[in-house]
C-alpha atoms as a PDB file:
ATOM      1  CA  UNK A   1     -11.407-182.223 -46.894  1.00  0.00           C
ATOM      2  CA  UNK A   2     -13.966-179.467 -47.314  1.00  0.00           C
ATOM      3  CA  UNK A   3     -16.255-180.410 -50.387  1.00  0.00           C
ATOM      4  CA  UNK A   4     -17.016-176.945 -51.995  1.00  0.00           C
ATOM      5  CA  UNK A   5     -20.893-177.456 -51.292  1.00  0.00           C
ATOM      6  CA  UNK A   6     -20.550-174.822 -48.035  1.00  0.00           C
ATOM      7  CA  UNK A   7     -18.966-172.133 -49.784  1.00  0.00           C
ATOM      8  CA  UNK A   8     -20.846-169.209 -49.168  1.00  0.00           C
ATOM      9  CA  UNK A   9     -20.905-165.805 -51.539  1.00  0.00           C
ATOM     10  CA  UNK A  10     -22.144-163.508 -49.209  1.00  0.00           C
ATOM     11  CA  UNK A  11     -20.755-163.115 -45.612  1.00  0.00           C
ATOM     12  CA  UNK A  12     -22.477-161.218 -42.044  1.00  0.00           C
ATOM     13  CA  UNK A  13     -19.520-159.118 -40.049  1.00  0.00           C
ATOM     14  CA  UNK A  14     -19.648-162.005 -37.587  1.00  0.00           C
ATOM     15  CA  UNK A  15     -18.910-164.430 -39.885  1.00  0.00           C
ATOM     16  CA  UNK A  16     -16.010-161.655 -41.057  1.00  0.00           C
ATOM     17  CA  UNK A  17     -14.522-161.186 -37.808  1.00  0.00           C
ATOM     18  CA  UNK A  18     -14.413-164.895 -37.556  1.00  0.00           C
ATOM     19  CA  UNK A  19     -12.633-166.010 -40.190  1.00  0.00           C
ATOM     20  CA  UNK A  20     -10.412-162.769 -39.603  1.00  0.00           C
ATOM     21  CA  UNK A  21     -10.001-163.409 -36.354  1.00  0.00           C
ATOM     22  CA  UNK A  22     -10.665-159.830 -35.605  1.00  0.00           C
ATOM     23  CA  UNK A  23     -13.735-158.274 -33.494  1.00  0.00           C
ATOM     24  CA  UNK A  24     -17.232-157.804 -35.162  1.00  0.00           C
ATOM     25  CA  UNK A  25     -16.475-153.985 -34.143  1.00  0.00           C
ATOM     26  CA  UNK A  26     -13.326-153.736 -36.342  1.00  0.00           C
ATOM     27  CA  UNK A  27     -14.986-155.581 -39.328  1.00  0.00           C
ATOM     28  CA  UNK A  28     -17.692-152.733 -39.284  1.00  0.00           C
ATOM     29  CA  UNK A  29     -15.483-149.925 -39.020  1.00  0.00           C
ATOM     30  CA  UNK A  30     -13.440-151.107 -41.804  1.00  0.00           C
ATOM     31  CA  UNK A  31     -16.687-151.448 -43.929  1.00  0.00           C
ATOM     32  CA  UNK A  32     -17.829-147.521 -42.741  1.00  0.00           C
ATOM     33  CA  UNK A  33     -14.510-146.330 -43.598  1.00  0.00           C
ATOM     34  CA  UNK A  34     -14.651-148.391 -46.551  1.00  0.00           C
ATOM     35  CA  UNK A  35     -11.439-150.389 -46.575  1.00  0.00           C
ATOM     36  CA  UNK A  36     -14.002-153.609 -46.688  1.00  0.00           C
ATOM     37  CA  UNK A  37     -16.355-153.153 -50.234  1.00  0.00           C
ATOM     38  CA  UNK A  38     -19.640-154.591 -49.360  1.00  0.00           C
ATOM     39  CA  UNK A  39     -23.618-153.723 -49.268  1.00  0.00           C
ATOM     40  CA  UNK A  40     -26.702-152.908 -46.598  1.00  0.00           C
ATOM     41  CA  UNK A  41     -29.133-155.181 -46.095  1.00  0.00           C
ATOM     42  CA  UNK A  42     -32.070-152.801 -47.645  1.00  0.00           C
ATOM     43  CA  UNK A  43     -34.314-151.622 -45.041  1.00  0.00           C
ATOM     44  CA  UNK A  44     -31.650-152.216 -42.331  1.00  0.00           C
ATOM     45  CA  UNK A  45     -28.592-151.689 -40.653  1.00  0.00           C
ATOM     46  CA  UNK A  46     -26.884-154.932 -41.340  1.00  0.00           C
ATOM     47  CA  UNK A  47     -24.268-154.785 -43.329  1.00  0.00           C
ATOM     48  CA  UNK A  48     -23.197-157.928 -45.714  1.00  0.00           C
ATOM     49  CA  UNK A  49     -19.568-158.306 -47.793  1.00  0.00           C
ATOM     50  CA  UNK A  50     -19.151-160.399 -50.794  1.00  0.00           C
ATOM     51  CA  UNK A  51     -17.018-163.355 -50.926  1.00  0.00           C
ATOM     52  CA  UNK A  52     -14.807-161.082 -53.579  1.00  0.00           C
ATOM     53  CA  UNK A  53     -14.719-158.380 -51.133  1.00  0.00           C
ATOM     54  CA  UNK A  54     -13.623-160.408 -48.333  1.00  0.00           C
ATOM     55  CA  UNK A  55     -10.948-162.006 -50.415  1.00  0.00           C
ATOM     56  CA  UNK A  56      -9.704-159.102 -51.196  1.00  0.00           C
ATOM     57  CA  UNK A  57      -9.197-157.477 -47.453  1.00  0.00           C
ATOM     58  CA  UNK A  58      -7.549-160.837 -46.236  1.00  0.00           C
ATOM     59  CA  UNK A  59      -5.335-160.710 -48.664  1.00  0.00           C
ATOM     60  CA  UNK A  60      -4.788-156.935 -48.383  1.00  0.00           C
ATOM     61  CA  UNK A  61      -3.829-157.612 -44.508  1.00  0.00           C
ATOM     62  CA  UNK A  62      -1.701-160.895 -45.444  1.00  0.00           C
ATOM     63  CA  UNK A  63      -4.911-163.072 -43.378  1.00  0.00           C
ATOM     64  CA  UNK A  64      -4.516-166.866 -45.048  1.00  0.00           C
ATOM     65  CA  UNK A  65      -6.955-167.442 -47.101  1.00  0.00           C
ATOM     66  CA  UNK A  66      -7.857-171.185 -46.244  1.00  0.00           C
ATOM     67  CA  UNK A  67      -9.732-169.738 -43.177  1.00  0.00           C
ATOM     68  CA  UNK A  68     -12.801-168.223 -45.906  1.00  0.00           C
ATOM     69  CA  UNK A  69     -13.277-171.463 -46.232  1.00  0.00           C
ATOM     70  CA  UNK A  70     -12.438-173.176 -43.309  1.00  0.00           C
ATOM     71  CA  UNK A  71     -15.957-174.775 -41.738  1.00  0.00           C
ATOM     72  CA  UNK A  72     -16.334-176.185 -38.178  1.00  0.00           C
ATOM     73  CA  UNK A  73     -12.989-177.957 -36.610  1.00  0.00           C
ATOM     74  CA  UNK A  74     -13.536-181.676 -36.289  1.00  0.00           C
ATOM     75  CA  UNK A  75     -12.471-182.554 -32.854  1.00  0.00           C
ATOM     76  CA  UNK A  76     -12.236-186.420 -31.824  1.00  0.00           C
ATOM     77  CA  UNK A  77     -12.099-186.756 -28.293  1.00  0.00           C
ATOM     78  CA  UNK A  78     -10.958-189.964 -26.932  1.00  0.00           C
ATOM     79  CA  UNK A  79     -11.016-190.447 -22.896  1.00  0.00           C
ATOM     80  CA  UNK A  80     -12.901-193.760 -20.886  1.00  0.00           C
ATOM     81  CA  UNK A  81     -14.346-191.475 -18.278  1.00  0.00           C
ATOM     82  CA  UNK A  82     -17.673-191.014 -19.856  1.00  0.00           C
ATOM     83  CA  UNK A  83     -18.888-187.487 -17.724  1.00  0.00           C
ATOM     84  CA  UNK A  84     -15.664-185.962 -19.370  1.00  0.00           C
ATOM     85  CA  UNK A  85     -16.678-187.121 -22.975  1.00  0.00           C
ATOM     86  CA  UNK A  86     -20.259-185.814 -22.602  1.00  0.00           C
ATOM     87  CA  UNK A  87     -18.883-182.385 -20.791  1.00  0.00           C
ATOM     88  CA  UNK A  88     -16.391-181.700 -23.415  1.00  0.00           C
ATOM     89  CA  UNK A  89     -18.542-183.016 -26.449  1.00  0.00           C
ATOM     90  CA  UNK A  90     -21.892-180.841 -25.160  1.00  0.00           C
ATOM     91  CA  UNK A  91     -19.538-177.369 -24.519  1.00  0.00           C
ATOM     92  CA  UNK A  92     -17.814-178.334 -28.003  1.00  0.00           C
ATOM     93  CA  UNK A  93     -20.827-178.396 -30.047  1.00  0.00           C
ATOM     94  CA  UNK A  94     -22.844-175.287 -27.844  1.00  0.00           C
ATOM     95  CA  UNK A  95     -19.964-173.483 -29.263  1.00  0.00           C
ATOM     96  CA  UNK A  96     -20.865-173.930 -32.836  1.00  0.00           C
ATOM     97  CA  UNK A  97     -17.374-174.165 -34.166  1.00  0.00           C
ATOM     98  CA  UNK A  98     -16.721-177.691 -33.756  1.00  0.00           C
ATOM     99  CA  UNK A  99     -17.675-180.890 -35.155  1.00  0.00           C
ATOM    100  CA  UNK A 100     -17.285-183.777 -32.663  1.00  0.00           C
ATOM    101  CA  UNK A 101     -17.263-186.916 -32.635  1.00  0.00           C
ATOM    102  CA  UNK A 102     -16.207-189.370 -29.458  1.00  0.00           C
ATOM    103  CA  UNK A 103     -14.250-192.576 -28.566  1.00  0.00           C
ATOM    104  CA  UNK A 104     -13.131-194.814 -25.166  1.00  0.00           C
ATOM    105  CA  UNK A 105     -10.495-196.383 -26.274  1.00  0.00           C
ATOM    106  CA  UNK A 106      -7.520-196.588 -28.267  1.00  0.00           C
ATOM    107  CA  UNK A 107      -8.924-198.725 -31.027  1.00  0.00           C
ATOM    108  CA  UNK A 108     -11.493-196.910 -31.354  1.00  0.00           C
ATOM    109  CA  UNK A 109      -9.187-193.773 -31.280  1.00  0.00           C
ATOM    110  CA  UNK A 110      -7.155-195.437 -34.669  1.00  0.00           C
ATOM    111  CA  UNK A 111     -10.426-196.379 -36.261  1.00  0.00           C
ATOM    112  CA  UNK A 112     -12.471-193.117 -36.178  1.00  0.00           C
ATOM    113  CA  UNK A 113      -8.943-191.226 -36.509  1.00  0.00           C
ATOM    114  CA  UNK A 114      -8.817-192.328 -39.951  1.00  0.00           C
ATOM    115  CA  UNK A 115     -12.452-192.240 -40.619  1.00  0.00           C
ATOM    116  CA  UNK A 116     -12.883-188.955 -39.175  1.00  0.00           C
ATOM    117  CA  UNK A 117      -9.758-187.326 -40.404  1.00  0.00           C
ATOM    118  CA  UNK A 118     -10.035-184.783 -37.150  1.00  0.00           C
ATOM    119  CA  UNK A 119      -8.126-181.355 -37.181  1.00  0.00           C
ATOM    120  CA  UNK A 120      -7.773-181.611 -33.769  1.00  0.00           C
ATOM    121  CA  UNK A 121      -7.648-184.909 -30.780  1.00  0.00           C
ATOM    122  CA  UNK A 122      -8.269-184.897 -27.011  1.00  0.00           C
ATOM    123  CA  UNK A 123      -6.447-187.429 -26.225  1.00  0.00           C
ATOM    124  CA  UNK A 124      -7.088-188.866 -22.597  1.00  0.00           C
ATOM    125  CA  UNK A 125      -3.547-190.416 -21.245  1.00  0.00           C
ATOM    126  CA  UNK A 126      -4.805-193.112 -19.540  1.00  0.00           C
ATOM    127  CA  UNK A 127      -7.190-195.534 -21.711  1.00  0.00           C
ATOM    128  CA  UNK A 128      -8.298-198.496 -20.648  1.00  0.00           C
ATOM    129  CA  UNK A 129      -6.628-200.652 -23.299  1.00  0.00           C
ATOM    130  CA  UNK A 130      -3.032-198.549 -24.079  1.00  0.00           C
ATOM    131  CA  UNK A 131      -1.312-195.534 -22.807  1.00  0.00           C
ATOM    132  CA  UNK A 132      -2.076-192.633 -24.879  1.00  0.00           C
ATOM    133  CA  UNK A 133       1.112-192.357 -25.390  1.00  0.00           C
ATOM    134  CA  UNK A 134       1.013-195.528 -27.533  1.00  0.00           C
ATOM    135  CA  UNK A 135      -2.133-194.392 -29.543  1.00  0.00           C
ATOM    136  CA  UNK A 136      -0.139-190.677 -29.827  1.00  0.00           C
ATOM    137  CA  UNK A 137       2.745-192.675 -31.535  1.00  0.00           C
ATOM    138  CA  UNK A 138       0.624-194.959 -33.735  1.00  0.00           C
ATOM    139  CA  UNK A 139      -1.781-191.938 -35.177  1.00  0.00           C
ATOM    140  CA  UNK A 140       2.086-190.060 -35.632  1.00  0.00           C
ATOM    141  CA  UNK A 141       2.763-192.978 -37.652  1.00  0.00           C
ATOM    142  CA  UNK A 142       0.178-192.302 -40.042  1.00  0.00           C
ATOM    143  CA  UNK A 143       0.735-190.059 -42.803  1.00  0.00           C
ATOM    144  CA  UNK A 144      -2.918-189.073 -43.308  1.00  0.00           C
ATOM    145  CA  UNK A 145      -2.394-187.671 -39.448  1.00  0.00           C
ATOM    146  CA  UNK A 146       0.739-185.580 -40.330  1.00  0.00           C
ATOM    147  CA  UNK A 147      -1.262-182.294 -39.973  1.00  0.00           C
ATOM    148  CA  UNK A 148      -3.440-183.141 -36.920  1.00  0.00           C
ATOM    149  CA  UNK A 149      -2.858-181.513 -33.572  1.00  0.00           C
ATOM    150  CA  UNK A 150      -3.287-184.097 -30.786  1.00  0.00           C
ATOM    151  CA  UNK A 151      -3.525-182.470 -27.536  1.00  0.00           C
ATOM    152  CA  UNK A 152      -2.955-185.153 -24.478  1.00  0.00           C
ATOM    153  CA  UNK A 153      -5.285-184.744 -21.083  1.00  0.00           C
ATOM    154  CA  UNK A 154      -4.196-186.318 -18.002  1.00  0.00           C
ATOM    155  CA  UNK A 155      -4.380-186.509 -14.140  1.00  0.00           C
ATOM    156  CA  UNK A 156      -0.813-187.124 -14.319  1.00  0.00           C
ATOM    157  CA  UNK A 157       1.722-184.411 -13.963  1.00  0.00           C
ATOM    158  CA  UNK A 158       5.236-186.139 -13.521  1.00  0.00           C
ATOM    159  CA  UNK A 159       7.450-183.549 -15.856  1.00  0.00           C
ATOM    160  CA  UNK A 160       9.122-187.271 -16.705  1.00  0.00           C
ATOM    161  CA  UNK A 161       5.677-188.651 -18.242  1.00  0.00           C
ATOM    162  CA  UNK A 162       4.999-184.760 -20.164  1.00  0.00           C
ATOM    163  CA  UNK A 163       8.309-184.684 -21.649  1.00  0.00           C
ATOM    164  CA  UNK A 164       7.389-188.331 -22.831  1.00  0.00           C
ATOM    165  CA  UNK A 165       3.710-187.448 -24.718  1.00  0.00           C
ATOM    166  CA  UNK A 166       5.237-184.648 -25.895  1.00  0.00           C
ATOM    167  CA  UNK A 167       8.298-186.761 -27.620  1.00  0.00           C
ATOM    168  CA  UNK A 168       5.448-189.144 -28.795  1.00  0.00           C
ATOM    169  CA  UNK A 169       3.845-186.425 -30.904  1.00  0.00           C
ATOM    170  CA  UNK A 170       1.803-184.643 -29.015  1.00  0.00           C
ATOM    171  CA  UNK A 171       0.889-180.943 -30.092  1.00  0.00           C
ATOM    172  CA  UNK A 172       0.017-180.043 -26.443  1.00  0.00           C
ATOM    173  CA  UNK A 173      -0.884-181.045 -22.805  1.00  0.00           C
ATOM    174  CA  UNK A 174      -3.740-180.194 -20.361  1.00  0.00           C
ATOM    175  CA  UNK A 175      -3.907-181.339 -16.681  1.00  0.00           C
ATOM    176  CA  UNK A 176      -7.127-182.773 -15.322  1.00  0.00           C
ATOM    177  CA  UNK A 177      -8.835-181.191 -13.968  1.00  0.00           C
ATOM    178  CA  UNK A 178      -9.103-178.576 -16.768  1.00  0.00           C
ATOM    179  CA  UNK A 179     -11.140-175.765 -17.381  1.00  0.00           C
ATOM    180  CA  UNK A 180     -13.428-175.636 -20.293  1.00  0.00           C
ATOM    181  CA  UNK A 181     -12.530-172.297 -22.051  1.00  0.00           C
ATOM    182  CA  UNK A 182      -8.673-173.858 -21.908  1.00  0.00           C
ATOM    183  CA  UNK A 183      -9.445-176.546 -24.199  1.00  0.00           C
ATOM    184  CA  UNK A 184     -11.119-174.355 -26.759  1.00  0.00           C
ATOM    185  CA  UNK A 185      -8.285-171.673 -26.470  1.00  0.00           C
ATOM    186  CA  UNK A 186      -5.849-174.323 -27.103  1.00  0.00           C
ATOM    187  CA  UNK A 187      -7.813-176.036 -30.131  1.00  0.00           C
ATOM    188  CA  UNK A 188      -8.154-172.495 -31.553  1.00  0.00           C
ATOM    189  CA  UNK A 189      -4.718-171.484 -30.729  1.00  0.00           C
ATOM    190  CA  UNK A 190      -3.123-174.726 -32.496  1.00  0.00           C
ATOM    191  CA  UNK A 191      -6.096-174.957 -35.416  1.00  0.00           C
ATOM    192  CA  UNK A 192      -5.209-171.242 -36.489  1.00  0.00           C
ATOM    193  CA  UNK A 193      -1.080-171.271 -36.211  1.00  0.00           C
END
């Protein structure tokens, strides 16, 4: 639960088109044509929009307003193979969107699950102390998990075994080996529905 202490009153076009999910280009046409109120930085050409402003344009073009607000994703990725935790957790971070933190097994999974309160888990199939699709079932238990997204990564492929994580609770599936920008399209695409 976001804490009020990162609210900001003053927002950059990138930090616009962000939580707009529009391009930086759009945001600044918008604010030459005027349908975004905001000011020049004086001296420069960098343009800034008041929280007000912004407000105002979302909900002008029906854009939820929880995303003004809406700081980095927590991501909890869960997966024994160590080289996949530090690949995914580096690229995560580098991104600047995400807040990560890591586990190798299905207890831990639970534990920092309810510690953590992620938005979003990579969730490896194959741990080395329960199936996935055990852990899947258990944080779908939970009420405090009702909202998170749990996307399962395996080697396996069996349409059988999918259909299964899926029917456990799982938001999506990725096949090992994945590529990188996949994973963050799919965190974004299930963090922003």
């Amino acid at each position: 639960m976001h804490d009020g202490s990162e609210f900001k009153s003053v927002y950059t076009t990138g930090e616009v088109a962000r939580i707009c999910n529009i391009s930086q280009q759009t945001v600044i046409r918008c604010f030459d044509n005027g349908r975004l109120r905001g000011f020049r930085v004086p001296g420069s050409r960098f343009r800034r929009i008041p929280r007000e402003s912004l407000m105002a344009f979302m909900r002008h073009h029906e854009i939820p307003l929880d995303r003004i607000d809406a700081g980095p994703k927590r991501v909890l990725i869960v997966d024994d193979d160590r080289a996949v935790v530090e690949m995914l957790k580096d690229l995560l971070q580098r991104a600047g969107r995400y807040e990560v933190r890591v586990g190798l097994t299905g207890f831990e999974a639970g534990m920092l699950a309810q510690e953590f309160n992620p938005h979003v888990i990579l969730l490896d199939f194959k741990l080395p102390d329960v199936n996935g699709t055990a852990v899947c079932r258990t944080l779908r238990d939970s009420p405090k998990m009702a909202k998170t997204k749990i996307i399962m990564i395996s080697g396996v492929a069996d349409p059988d075994e999918v259909a299964e994580l899926m029917r456990a609770g799982a938001d999506a599936f990725i096949k090992k080996p994945f590529d990188v920008e996949e994973v963050i399209e799919k965190i974004t695409a299930l963090t922003t529905e």
